[in-house]
N, C-alpha and C. Protein backbone atom coordinates (compact mmCIF):
# COMPACT_ATOMS: atom_id res chain seq x y z
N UNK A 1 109.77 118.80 69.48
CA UNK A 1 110.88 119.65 69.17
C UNK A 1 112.12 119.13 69.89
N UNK A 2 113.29 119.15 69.36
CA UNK A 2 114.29 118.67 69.75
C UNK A 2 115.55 119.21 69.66
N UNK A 3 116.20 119.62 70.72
CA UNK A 3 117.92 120.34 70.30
C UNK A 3 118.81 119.38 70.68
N UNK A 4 119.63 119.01 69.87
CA UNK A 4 120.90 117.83 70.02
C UNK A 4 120.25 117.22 70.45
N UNK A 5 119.28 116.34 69.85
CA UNK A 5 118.84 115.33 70.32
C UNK A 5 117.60 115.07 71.87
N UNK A 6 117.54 116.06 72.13
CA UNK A 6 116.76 116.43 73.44
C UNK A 6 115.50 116.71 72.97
N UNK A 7 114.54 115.77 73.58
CA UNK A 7 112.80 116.56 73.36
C UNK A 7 112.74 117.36 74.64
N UNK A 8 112.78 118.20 73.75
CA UNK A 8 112.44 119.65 75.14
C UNK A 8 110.95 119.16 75.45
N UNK A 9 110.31 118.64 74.67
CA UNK A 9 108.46 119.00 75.35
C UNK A 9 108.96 117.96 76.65
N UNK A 10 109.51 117.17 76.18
CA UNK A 10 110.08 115.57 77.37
C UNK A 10 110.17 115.99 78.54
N UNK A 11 111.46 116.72 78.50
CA UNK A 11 112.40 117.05 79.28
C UNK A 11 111.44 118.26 80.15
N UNK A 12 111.02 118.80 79.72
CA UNK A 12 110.05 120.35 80.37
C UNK A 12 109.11 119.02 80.73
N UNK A 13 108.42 118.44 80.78
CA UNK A 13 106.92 117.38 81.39
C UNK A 13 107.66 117.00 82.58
N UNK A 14 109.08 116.50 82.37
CA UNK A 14 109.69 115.71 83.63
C UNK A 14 109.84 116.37 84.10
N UNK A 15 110.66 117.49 84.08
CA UNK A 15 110.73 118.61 85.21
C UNK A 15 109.33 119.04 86.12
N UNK A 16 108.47 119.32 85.34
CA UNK A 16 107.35 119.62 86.01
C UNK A 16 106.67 119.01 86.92
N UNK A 17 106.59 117.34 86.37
CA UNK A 17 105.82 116.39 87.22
C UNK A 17 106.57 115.87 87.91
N UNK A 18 107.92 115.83 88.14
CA UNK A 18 109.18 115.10 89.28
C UNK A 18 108.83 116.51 90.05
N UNK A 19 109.30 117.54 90.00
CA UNK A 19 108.99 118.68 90.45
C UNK A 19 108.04 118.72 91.78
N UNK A 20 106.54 118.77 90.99
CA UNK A 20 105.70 118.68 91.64
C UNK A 20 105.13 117.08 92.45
N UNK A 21 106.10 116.09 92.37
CA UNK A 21 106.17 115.09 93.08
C UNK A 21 106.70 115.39 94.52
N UNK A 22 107.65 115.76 94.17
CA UNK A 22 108.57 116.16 95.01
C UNK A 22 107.59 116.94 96.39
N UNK A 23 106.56 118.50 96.01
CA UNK A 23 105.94 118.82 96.91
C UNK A 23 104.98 117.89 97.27
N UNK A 24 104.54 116.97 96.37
CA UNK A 24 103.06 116.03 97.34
C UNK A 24 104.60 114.88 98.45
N UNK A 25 105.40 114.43 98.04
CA UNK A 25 106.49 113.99 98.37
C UNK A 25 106.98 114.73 100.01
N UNK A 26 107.57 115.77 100.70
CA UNK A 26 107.38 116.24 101.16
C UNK A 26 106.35 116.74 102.05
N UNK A 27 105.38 117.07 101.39
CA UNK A 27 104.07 117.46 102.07
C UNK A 27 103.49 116.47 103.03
N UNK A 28 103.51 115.38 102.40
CA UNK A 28 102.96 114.01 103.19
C UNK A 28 104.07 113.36 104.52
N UNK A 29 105.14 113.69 104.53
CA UNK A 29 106.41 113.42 104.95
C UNK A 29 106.82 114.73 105.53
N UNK A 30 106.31 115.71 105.97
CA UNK A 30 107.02 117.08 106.16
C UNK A 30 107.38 117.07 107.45
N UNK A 31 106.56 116.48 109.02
CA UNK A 31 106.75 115.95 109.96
C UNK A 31 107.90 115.31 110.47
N UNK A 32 108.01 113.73 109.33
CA UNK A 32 109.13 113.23 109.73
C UNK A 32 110.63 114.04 109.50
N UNK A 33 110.38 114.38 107.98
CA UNK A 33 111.77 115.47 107.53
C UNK A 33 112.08 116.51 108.62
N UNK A 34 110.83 117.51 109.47
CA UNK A 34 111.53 118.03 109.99
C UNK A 34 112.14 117.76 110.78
N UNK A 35 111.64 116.57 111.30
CA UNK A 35 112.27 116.27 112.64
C UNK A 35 113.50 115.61 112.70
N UNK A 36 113.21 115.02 111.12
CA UNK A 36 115.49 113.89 111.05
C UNK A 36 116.28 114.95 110.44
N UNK A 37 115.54 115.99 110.01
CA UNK A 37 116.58 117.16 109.11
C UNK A 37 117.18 117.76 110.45
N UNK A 38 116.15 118.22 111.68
CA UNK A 38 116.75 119.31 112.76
C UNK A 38 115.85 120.14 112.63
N UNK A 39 114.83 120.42 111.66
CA UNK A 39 114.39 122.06 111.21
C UNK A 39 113.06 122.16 111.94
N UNK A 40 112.51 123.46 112.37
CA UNK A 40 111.87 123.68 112.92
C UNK A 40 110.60 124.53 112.34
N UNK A 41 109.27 124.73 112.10
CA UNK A 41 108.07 125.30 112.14
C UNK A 41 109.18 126.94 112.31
N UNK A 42 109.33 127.38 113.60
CA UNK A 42 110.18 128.55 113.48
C UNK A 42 111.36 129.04 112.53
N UNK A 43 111.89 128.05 112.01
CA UNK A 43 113.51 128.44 111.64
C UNK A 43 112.71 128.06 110.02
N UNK A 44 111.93 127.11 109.41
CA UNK A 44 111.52 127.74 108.26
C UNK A 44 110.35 128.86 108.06
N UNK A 45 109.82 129.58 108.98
CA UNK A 45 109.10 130.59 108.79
C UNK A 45 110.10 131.77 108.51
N UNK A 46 111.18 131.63 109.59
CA UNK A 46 112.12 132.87 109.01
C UNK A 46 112.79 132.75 108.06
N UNK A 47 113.02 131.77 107.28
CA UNK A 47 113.49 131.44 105.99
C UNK A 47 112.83 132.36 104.88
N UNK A 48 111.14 132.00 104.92
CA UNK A 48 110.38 132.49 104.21
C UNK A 48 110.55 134.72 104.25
N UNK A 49 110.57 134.95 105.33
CA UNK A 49 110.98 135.95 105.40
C UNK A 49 112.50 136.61 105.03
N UNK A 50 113.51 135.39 105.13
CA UNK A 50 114.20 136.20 104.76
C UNK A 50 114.77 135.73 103.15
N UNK A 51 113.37 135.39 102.53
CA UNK A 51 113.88 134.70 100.79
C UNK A 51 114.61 133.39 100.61
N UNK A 52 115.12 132.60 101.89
CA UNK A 52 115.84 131.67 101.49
C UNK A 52 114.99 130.77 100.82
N UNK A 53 113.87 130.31 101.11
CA UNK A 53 113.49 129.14 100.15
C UNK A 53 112.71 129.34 99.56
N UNK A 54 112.17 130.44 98.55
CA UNK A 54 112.13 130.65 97.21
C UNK A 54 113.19 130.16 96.50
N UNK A 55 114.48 130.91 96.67
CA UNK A 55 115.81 130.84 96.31
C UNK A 55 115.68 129.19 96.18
N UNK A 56 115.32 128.25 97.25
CA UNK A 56 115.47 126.86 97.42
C UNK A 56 114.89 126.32 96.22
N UNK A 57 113.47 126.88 96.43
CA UNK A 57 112.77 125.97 95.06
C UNK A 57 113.23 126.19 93.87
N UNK A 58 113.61 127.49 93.57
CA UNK A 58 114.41 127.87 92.37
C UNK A 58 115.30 126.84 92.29
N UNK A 59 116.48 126.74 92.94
CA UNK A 59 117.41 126.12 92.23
C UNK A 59 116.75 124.28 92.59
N UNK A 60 115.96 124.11 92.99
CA UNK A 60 115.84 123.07 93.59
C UNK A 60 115.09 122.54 91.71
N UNK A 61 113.80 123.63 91.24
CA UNK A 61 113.59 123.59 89.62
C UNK A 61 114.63 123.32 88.53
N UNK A 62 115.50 124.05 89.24
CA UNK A 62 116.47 124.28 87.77
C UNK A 62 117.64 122.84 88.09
N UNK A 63 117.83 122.75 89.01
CA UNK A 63 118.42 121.31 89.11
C UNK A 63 118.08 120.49 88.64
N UNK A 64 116.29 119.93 88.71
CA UNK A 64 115.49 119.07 88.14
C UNK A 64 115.65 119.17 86.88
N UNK A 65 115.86 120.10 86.11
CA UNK A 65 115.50 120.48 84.76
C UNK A 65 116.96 120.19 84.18
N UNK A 66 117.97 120.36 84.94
CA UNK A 66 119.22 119.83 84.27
C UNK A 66 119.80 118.42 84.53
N UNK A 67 118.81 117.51 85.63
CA UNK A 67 118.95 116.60 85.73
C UNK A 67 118.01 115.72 84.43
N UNK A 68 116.55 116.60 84.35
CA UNK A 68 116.10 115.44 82.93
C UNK A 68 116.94 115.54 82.03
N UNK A 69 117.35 116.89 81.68
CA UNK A 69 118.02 116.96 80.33
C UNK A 69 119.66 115.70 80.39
N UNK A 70 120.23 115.49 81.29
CA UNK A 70 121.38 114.92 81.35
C UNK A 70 120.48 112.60 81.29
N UNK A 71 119.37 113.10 82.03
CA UNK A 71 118.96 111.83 82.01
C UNK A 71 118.33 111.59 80.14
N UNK A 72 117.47 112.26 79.92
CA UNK A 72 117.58 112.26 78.55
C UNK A 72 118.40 111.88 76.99
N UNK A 73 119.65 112.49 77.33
CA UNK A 73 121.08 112.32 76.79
C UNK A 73 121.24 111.16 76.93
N UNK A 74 121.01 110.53 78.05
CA UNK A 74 121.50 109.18 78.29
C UNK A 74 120.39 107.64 77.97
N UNK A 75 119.29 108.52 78.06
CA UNK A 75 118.43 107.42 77.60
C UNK A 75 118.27 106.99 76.36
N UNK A 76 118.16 107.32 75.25
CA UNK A 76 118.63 107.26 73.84
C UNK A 76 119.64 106.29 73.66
N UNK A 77 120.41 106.71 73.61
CA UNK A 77 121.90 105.92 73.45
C UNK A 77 121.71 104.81 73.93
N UNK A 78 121.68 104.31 75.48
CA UNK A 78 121.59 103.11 76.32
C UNK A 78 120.65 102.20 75.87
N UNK A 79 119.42 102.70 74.75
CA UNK A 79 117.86 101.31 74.42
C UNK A 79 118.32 101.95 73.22
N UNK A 80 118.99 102.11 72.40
CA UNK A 80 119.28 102.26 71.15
C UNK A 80 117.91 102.00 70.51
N UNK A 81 116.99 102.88 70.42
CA UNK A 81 115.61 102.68 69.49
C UNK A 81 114.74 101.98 70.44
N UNK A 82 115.03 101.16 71.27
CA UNK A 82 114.18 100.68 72.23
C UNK A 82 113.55 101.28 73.56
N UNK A 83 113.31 103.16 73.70
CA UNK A 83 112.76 103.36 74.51
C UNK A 83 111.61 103.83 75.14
N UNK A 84 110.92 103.14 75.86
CA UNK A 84 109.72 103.30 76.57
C UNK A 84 109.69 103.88 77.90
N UNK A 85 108.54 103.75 78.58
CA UNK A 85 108.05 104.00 79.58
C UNK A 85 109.08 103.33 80.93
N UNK A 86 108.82 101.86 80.14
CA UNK A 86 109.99 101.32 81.10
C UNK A 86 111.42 101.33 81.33
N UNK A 87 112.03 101.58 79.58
CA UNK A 87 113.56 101.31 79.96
C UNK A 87 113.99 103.05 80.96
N UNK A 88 113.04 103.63 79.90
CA UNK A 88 113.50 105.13 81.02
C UNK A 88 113.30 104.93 82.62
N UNK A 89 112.29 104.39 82.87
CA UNK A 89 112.06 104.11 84.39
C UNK A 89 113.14 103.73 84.72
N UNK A 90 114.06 102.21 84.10
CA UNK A 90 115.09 101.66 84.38
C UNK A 90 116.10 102.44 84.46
N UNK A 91 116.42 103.59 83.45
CA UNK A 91 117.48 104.05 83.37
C UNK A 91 117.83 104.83 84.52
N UNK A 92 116.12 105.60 85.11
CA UNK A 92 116.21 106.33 86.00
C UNK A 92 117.22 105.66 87.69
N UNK A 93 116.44 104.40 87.71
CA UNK A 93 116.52 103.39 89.13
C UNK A 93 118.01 103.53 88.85
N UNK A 94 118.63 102.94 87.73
CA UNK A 94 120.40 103.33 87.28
C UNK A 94 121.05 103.77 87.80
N UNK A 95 120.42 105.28 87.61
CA UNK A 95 121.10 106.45 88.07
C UNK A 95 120.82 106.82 89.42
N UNK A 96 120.00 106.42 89.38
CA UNK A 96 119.45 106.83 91.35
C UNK A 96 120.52 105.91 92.01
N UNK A 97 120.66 104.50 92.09
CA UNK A 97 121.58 103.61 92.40
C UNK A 97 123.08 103.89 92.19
N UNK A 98 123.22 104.25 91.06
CA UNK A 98 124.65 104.70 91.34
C UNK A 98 125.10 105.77 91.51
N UNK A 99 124.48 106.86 91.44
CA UNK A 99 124.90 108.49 91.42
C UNK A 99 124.56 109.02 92.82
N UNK A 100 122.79 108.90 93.08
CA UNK A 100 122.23 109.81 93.57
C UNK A 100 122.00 109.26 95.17
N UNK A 101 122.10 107.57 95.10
CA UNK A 101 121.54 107.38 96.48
C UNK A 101 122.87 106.98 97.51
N UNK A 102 123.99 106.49 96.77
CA UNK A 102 125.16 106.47 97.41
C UNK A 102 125.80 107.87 97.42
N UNK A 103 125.92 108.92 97.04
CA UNK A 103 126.30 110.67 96.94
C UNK A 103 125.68 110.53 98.69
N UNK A 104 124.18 110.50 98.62
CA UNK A 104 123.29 111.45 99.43
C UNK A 104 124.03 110.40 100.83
N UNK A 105 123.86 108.99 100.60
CA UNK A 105 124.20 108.17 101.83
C UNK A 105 125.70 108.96 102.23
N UNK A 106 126.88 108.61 101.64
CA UNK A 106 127.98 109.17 101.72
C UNK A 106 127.80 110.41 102.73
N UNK A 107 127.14 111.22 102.14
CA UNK A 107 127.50 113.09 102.90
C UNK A 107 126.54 112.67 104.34
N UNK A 108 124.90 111.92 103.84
CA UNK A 108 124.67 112.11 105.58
C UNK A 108 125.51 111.16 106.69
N UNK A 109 126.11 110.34 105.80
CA UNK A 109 126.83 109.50 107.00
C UNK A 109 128.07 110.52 107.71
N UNK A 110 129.21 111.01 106.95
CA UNK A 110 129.83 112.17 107.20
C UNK A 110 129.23 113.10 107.92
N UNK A 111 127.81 113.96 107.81
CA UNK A 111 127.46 114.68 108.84
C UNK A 111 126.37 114.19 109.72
N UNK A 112 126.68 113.14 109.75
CA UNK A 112 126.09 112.25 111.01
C UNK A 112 124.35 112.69 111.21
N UNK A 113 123.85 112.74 110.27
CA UNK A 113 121.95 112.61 109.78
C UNK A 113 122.06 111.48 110.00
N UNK A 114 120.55 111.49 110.73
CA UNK A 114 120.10 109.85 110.88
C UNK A 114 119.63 109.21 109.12
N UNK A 115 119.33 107.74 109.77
CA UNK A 115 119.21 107.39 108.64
C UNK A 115 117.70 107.46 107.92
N UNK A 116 116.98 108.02 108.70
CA UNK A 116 115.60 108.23 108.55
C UNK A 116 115.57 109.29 107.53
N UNK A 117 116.50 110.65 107.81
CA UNK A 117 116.45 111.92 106.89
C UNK A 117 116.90 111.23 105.31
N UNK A 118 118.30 109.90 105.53
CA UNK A 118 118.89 109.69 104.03
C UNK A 118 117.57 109.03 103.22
N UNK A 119 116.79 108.25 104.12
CA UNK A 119 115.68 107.23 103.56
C UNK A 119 114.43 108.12 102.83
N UNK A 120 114.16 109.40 103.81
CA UNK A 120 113.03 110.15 103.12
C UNK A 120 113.86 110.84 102.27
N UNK A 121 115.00 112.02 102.00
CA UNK A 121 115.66 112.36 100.90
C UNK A 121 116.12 111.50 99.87
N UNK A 122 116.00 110.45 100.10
CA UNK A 122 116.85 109.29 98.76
C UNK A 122 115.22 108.69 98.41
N UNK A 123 114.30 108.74 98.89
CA UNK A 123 113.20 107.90 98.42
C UNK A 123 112.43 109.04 97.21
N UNK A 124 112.63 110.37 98.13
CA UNK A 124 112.16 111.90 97.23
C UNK A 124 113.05 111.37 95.60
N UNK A 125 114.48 111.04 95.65
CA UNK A 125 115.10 111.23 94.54
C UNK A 125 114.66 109.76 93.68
N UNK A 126 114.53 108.70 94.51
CA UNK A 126 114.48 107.96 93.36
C UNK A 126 113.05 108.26 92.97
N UNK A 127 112.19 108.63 93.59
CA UNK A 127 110.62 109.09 92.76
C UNK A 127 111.08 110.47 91.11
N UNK A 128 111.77 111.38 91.83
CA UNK A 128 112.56 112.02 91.18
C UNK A 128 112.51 111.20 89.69
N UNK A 129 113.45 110.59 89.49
CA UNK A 129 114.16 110.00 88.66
C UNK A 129 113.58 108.82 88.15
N UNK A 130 112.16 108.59 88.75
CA UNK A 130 111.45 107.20 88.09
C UNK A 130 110.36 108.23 87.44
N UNK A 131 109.92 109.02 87.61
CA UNK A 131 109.20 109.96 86.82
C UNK A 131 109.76 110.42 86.06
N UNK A 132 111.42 111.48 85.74
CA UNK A 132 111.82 111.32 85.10
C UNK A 132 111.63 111.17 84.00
N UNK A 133 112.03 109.46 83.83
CA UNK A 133 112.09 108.12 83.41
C UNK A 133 111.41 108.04 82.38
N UNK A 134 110.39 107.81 83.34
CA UNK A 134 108.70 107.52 82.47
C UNK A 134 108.58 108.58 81.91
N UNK A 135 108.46 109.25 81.88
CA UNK A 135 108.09 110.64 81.03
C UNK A 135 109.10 110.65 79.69
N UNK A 136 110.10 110.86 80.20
CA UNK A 136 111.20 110.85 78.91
C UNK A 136 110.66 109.79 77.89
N UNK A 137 110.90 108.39 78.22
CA UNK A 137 111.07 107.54 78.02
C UNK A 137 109.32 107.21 76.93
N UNK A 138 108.45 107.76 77.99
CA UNK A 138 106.88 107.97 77.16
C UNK A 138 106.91 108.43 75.70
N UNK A 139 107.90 109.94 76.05
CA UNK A 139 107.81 110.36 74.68
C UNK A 139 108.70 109.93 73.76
N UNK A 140 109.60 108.91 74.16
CA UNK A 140 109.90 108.33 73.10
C UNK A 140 111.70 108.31 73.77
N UNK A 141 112.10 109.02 74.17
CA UNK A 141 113.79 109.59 74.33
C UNK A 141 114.06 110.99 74.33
């Protein structure tokens, strides 16, 4: 099924499985993050209590979900009939390279994060966006 050109089944798979990358992503890495983020065992327990990161994953979903759909849009057009598994992968690395991993470098250099926090948050995104990729790109564009 498709609106303007968008396979929603696509676009809903990538969300889901970048998504849930993201927690095995994290999970395995949760140690180092807390410790280059600042955050503490304490200061996210009271989070949980006071709703903030539900709220997190929420928009943290719906971001993902407007990031396939925008990566989507773009994959089509760019392999004109030629897309697979791979060019989406490619398209993804693209966009990670020019959008997502110089953005994230930029702001932690400005608030002075080590470079350990930009390396595990920029490695989360380009997995992000190589799943994506593949997924889109699987089902065709």
């Amino acid at each position: 099924m498709t609106i303007a050109g968008v396979n929603i089944l696509a676009v809903l798979a990538a969300t889901i499985v970048s998504f849930m990358a993201g927690g095995v992503w994290y999970g395995a890495l949760s140690k180092a993050w807390m410790e280059a983020s600042g955050m503490s065992a304490e200061r996210i327990a009271a989070s949980h209590q006071g709703r903030r990161i539900p709220t997190a994953f929420l928009i943290a979903f719906f971001g993902q979900l407007v990031m396939a759909v925008v990566l989507s849009t773009l994959i089509g057009p760019i392999w004109a009939g030629r897309v697979t598994l791979w060019t989406g992968m490619a398209t993804g690395i693209v966009m990670w390279l020019g959008f997502v991993v110089t953005t994230l470098a930029t702001n932690h250099a400005f608030q002075e994060q080590p470079f350990k926090l930009t390396a595990i948050d920029g490695g989360h995104w380009l997995l992000v966006l190589l799943l994506q990729g593949a997924v889109i790109g699987a089902f065709g564009g």
